[in-house]
C-alpha atoms as a PDB file:
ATOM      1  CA  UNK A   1      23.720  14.301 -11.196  1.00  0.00           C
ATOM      2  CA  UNK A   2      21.805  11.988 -13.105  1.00  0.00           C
ATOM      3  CA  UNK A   3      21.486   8.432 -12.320  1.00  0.00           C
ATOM      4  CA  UNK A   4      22.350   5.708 -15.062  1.00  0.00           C
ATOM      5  CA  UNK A   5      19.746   3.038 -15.877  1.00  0.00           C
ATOM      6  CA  UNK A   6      20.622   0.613 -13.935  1.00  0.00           C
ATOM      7  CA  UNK A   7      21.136   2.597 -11.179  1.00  0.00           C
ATOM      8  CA  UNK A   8      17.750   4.462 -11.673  1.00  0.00           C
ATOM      9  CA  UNK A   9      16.285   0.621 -11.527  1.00  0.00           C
ATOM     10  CA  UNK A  10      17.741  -0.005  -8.208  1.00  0.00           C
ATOM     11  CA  UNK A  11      16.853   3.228  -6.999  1.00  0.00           C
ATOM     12  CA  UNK A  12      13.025   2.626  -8.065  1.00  0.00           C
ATOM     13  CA  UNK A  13      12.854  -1.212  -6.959  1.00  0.00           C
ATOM     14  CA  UNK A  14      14.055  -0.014  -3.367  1.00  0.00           C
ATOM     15  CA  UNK A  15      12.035   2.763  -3.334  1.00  0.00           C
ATOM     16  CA  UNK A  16       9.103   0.361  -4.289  1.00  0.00           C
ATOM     17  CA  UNK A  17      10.267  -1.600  -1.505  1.00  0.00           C
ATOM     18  CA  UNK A  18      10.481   0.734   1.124  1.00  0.00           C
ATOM     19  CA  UNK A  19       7.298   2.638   0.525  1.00  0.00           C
ATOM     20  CA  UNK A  20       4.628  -0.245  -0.531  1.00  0.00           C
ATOM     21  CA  UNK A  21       6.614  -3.389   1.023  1.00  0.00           C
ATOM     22  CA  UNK A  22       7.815  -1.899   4.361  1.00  0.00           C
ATOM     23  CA  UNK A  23      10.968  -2.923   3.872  1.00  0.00           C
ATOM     24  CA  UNK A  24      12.642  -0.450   6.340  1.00  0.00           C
ATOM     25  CA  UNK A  25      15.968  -2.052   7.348  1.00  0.00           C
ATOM     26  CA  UNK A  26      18.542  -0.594   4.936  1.00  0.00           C
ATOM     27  CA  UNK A  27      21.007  -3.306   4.713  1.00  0.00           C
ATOM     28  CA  UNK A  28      18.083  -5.545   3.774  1.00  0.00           C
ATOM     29  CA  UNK A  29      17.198  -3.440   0.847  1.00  0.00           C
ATOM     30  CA  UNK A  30      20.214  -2.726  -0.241  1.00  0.00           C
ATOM     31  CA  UNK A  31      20.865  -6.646  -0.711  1.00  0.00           C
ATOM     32  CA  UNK A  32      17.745  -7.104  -2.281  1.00  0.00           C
ATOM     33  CA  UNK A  33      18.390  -3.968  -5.115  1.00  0.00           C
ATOM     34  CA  UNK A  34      22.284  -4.563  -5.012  1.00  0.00           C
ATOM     35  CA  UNK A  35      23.832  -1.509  -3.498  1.00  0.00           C
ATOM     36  CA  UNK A  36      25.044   0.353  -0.396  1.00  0.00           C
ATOM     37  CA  UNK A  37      23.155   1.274   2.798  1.00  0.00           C
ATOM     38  CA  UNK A  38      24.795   4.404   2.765  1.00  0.00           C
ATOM     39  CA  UNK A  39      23.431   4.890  -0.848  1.00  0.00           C
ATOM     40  CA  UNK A  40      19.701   4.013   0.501  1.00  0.00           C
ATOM     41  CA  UNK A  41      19.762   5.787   3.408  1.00  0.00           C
ATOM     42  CA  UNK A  42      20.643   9.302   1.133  1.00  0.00           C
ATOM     43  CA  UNK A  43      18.046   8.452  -0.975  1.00  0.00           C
ATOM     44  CA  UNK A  44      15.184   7.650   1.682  1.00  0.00           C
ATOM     45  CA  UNK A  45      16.401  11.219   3.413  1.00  0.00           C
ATOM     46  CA  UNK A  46      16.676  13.038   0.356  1.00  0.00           C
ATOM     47  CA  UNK A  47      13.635  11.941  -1.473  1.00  0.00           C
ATOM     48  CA  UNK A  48      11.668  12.053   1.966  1.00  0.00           C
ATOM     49  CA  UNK A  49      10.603   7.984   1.548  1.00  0.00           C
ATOM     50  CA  UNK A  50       8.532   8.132   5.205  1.00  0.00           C
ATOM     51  CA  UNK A  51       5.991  10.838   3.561  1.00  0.00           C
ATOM     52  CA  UNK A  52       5.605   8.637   0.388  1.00  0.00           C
ATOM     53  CA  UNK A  53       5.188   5.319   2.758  1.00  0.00           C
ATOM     54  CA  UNK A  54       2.602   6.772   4.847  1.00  0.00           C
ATOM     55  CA  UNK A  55       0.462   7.715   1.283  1.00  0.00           C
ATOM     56  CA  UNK A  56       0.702   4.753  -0.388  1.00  0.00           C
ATOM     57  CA  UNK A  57      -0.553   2.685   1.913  1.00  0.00           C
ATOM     58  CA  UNK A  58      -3.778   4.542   2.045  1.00  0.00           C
ATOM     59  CA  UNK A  59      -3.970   5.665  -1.465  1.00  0.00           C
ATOM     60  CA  UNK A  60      -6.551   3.109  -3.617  1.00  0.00           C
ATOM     61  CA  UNK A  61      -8.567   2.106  -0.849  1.00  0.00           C
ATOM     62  CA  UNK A  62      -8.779   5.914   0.614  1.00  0.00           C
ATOM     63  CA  UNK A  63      -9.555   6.544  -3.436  1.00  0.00           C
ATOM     64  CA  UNK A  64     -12.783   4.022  -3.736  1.00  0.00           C
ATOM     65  CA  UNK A  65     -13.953   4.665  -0.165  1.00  0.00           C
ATOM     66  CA  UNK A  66     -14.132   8.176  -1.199  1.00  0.00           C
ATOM     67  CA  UNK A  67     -15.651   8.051  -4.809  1.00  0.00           C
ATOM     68  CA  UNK A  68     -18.387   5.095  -3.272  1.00  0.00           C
ATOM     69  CA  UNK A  69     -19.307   8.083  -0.503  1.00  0.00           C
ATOM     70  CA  UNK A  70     -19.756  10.348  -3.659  1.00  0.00           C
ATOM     71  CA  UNK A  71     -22.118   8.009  -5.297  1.00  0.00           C
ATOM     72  CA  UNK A  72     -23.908   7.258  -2.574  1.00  0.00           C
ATOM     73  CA  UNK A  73     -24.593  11.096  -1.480  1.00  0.00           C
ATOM     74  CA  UNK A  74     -25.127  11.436  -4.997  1.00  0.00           C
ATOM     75  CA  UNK A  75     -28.110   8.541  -5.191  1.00  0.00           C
ATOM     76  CA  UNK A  76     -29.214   9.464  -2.023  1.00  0.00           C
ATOM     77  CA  UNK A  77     -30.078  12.934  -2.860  1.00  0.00           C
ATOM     78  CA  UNK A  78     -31.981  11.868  -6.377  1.00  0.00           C
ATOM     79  CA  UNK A  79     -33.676   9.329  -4.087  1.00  0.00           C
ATOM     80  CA  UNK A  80     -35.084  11.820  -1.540  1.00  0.00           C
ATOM     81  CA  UNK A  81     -36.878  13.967  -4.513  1.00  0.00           C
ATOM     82  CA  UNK A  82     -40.733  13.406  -4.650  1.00  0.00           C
ATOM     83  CA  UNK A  83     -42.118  10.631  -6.276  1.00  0.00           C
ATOM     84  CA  UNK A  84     -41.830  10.919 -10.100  1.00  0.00           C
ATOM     85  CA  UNK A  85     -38.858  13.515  -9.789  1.00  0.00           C
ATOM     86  CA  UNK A  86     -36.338  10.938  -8.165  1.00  0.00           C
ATOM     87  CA  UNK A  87     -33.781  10.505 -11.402  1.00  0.00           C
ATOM     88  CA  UNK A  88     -30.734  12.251 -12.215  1.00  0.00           C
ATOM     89  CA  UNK A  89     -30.513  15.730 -14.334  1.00  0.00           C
ATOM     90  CA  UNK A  90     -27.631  15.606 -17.130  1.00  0.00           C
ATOM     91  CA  UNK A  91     -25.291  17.257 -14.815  1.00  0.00           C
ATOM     92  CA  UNK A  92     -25.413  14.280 -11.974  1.00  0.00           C
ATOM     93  CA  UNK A  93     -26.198  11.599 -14.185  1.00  0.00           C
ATOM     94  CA  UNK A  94     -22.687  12.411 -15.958  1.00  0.00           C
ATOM     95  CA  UNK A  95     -21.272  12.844 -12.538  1.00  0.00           C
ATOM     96  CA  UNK A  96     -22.891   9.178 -11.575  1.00  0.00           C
ATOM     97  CA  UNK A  97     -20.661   7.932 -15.056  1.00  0.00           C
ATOM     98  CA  UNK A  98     -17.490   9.528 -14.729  1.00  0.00           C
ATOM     99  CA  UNK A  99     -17.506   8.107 -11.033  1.00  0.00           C
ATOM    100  CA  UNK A 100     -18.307   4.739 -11.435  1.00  0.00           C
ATOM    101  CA  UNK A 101     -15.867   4.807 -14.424  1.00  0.00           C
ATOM    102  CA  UNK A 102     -12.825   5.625 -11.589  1.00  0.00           C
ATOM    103  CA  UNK A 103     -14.290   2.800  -9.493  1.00  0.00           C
ATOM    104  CA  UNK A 104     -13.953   0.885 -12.281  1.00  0.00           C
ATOM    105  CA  UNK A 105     -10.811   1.524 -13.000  1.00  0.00           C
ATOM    106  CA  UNK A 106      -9.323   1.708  -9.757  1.00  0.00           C
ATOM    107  CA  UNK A 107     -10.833  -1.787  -8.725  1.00  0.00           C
ATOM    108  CA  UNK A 108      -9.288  -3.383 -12.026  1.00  0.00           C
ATOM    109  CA  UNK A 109      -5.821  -2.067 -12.415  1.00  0.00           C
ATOM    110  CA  UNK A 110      -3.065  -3.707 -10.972  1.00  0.00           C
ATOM    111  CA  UNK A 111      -0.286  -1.399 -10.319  1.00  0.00           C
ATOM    112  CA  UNK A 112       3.013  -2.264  -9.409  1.00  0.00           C
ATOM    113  CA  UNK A 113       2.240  -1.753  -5.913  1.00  0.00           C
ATOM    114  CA  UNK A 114      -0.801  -3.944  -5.895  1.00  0.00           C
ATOM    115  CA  UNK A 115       1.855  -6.615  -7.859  1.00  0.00           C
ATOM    116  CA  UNK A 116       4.532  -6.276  -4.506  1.00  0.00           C
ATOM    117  CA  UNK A 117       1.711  -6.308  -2.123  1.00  0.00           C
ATOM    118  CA  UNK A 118       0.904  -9.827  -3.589  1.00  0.00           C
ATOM    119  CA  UNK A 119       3.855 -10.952  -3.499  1.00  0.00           C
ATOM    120  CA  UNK A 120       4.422 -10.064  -0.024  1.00  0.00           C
ATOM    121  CA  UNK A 121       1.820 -11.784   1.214  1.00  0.00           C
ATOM    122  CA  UNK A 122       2.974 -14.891  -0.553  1.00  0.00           C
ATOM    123  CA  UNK A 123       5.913 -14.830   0.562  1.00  0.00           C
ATOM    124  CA  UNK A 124       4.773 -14.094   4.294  1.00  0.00           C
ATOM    125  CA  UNK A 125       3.001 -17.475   3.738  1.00  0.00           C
ATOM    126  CA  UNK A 126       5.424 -19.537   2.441  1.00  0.00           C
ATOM    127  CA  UNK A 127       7.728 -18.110   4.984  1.00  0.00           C
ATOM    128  CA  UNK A 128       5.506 -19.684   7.906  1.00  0.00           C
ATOM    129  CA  UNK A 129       6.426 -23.095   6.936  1.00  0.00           C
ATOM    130  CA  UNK A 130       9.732 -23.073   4.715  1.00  0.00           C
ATOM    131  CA  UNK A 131      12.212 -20.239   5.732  1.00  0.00           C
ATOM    132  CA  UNK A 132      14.627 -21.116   2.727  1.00  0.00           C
ATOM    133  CA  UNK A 133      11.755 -21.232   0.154  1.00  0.00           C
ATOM    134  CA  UNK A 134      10.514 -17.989   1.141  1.00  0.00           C
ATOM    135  CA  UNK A 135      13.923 -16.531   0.379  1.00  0.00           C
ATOM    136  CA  UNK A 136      13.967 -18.337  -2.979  1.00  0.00           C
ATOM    137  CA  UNK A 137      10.508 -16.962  -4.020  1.00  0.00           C
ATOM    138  CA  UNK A 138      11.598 -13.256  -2.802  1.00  0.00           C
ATOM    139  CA  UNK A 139      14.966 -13.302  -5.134  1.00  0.00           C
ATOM    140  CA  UNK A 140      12.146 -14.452  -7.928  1.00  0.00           C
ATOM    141  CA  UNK A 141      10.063 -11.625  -6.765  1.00  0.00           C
ATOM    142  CA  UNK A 142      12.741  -9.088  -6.512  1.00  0.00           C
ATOM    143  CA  UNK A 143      13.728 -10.616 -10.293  1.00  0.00           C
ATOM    144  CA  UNK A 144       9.958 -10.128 -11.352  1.00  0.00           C
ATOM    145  CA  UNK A 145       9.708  -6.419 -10.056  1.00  0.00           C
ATOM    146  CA  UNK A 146      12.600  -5.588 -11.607  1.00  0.00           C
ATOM    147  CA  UNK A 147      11.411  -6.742 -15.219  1.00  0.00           C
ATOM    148  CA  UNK A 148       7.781  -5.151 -14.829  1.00  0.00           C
ATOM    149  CA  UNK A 149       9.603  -1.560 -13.589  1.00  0.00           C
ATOM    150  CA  UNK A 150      11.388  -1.724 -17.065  1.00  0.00           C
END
């Protein structure tokens, strides 16, 4: 059955949440998105939420560490040539761009996950020293995500 928009909206702002946030407790989230633990609990069973959890955390920073290993293999082998041989042929110089290019990109965007992991940290520090202000600033958060998942 297909969900309506709204409830699609809920369904991605918990899932959001649950996977990037760590919000785990399903009466908590489904305050914050404005429906029924029953209804979160079918959806982080049915749409197997742990799995997705576990590989967003890891995701961008697994991504760069990987592609700035590639480049520096990469470098490392021109750099080993002899002496007036040590720069890249077409095929590895246009390896060297399109790399650097996804390190670009992936250090610049700002993905909705990057956007909640800001936020959480925020509101972890206002939390420290003004409980009620911390929920305050996580309704305008939860507001926020809501608009940007539009």
């Amino acid at each position: 059955m297909a969900r309506t928009e709204s409830m699609q909206r809920k369904y991605d702002h918990a899932k959001l949440l649950y996977t990037v946030e760590g919000v785990t407790v399903q009466k908590e989230l489904a305050e914050r998105v404005g429906t029924t633990p029953q209804t979160i609990n079918k959806w982080i069973k049915d749409e197997a939420w742990e799995n997705l959890r576990a590989s967003v955390i890891i995701t961008k920073d697994a991504e760069l560490h990987r592609f700035y290993m590639q480049i520096t293999e990469l470098n490392d082998s021109i750099m080993n040539r002899p002496k007036g041989q040590r720069f890249a042929n077409s095929k590895e110089a246009d390896a060297l761009v399109k790399l650097t290019g996804a390190v670009r990109q992936l250090e610049t965007d700002t993905s909705v996950a990057d956007t909640i992991e800001v936020l959480k940290n925020f509101i972890n520090h206002i939390r420290q020293d003004d409980y009620e202000k911390a929920k305050e600033v996580t309704n305008l958060a939860d507001i926020f995500i809501k608009s940007i998942i539009k």
